[in-house]
Protein backbone atom coordinates (compact mmCIF):
# COMPACT_ATOMS: atom_id res chain seq x y z
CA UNK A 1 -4.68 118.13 91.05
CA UNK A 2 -7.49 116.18 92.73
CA UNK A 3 -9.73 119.43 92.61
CA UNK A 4 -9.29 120.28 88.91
CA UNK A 5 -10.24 116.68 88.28
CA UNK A 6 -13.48 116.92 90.32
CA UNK A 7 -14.15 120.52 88.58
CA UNK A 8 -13.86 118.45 85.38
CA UNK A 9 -16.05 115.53 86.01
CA UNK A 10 -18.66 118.38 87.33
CA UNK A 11 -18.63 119.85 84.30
CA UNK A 12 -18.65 117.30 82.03
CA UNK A 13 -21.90 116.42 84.27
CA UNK A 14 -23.57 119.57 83.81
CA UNK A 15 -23.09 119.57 79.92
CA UNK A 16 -24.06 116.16 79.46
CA UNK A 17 -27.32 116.84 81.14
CA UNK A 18 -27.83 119.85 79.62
CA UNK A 19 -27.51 117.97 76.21
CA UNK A 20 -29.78 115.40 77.14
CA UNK A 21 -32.54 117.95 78.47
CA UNK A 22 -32.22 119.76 74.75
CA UNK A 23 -32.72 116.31 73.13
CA UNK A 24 -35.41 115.46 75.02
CA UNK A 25 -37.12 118.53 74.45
CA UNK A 26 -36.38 118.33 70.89
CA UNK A 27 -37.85 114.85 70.36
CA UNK A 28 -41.61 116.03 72.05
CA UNK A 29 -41.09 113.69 75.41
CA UNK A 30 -42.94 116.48 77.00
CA UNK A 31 -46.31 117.51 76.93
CA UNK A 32 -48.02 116.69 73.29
CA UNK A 33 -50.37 119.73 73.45
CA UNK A 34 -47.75 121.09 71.07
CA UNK A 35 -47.67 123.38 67.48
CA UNK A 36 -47.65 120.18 65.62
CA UNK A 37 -50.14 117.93 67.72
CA UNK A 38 -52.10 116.60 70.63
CA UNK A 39 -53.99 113.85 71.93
CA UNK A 40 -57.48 112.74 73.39
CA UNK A 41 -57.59 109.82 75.66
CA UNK A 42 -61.12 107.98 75.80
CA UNK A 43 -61.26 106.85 79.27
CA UNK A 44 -64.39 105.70 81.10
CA UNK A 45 -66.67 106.86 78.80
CA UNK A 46 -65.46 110.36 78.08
CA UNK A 47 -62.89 112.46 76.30
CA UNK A 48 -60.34 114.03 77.95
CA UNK A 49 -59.60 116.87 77.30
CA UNK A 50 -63.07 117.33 76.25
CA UNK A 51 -62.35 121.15 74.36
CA UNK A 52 -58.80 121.07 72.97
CA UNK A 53 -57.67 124.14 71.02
CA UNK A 54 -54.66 123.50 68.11
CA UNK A 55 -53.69 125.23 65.31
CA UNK A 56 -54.46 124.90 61.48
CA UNK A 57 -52.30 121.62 60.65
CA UNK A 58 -52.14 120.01 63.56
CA UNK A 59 -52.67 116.62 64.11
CA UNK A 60 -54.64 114.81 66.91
CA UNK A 61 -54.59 111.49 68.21
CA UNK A 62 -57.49 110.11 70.03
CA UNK A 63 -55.78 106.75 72.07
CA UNK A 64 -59.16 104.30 73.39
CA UNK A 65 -58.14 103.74 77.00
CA UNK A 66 -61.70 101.97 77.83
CA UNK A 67 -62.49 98.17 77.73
CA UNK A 68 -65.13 99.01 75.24
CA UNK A 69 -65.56 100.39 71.78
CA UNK A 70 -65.97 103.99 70.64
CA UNK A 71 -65.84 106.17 67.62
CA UNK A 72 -64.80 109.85 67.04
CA UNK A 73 -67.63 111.59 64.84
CA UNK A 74 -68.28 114.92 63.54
CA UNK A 75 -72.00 115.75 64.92
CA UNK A 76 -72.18 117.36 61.97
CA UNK A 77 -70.37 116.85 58.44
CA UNK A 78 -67.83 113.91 57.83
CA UNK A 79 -64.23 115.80 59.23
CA UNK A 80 -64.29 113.18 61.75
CA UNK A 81 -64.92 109.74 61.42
CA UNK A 82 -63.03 107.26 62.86
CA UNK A 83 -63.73 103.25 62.17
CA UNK A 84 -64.17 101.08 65.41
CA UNK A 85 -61.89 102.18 68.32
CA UNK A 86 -61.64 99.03 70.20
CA UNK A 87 -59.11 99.04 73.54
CA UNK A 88 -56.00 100.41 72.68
CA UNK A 89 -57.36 101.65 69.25
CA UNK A 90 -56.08 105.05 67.79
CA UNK A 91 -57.29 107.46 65.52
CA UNK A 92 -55.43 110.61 64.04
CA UNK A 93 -56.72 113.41 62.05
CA UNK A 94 -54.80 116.52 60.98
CA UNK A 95 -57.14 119.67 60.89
CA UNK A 96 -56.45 121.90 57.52
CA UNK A 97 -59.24 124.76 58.79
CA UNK A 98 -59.94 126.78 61.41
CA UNK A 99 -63.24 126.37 62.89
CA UNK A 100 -64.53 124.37 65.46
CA UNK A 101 -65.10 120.76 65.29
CA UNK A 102 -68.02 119.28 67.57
CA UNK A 103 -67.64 115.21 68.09
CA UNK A 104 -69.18 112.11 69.52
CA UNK A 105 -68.92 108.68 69.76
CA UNK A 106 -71.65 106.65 68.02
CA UNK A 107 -71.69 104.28 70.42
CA UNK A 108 -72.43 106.50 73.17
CA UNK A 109 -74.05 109.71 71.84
CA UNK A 110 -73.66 111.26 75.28
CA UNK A 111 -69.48 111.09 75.17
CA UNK A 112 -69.08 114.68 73.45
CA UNK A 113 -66.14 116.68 72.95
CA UNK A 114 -64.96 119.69 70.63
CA UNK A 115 -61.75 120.64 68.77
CA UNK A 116 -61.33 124.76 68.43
CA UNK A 117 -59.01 125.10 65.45
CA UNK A 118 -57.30 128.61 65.34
């Protein structure tokens, strides 16, 4: 009896975690570089990653990490254009075309980055 009760509580182990890995899966808690969206983190004066390739509709989410203020902007055209990032400031933009997508930050033209859109 005491080893079909063990087998139980096992099992009931196993699917539990099982069901928490799908959730958590599910709900994005892993990496972001995903089919619907990724992010850039400004951190001491650069973007990381600084080429990022995502897929017609995605969104991306630029997070300012650094103590002072940045921008996200096209170096050409007006797809990007973000107000004043200050710490902790975000800024999300959901590409509708393929092409790629050069950027800077106004502050500090030599913080460049690109977004390939495929």
């Amino acid at each position: 009896m005491k080893s079909g009760v063990i087998i139980s509580i096992v099992l009931a182990i196993l699917i539990l975690g099982g069901i928490i890995y799908y959730f958590s899966q599910s709900a994005g808690t892993g990496n972001k570089n995903t089919a619907t969206g990724a992010d850039v983190q400004i951190q001491s004066f650069s973007f990381s990653p600084s080429i990022l390739t995502v897929k017609v509709g995605d969104t991306v989410t630029w997070t300012n990490l650094d103590s002072a203020p940045h921008t996200v902007t096209s170096d050409s055209g007006t797809e990007l254009n973000s107000q004043n990032l200050d710490r902790e400031g975000i800024y999300s933009h959901e590409f509708t075309v393929a092409g790629t997508y050069e950027y800077h930050c106004a502050y500090h033209p030599s913080m460049k980055a690109k977004i390939i859109v495929e």
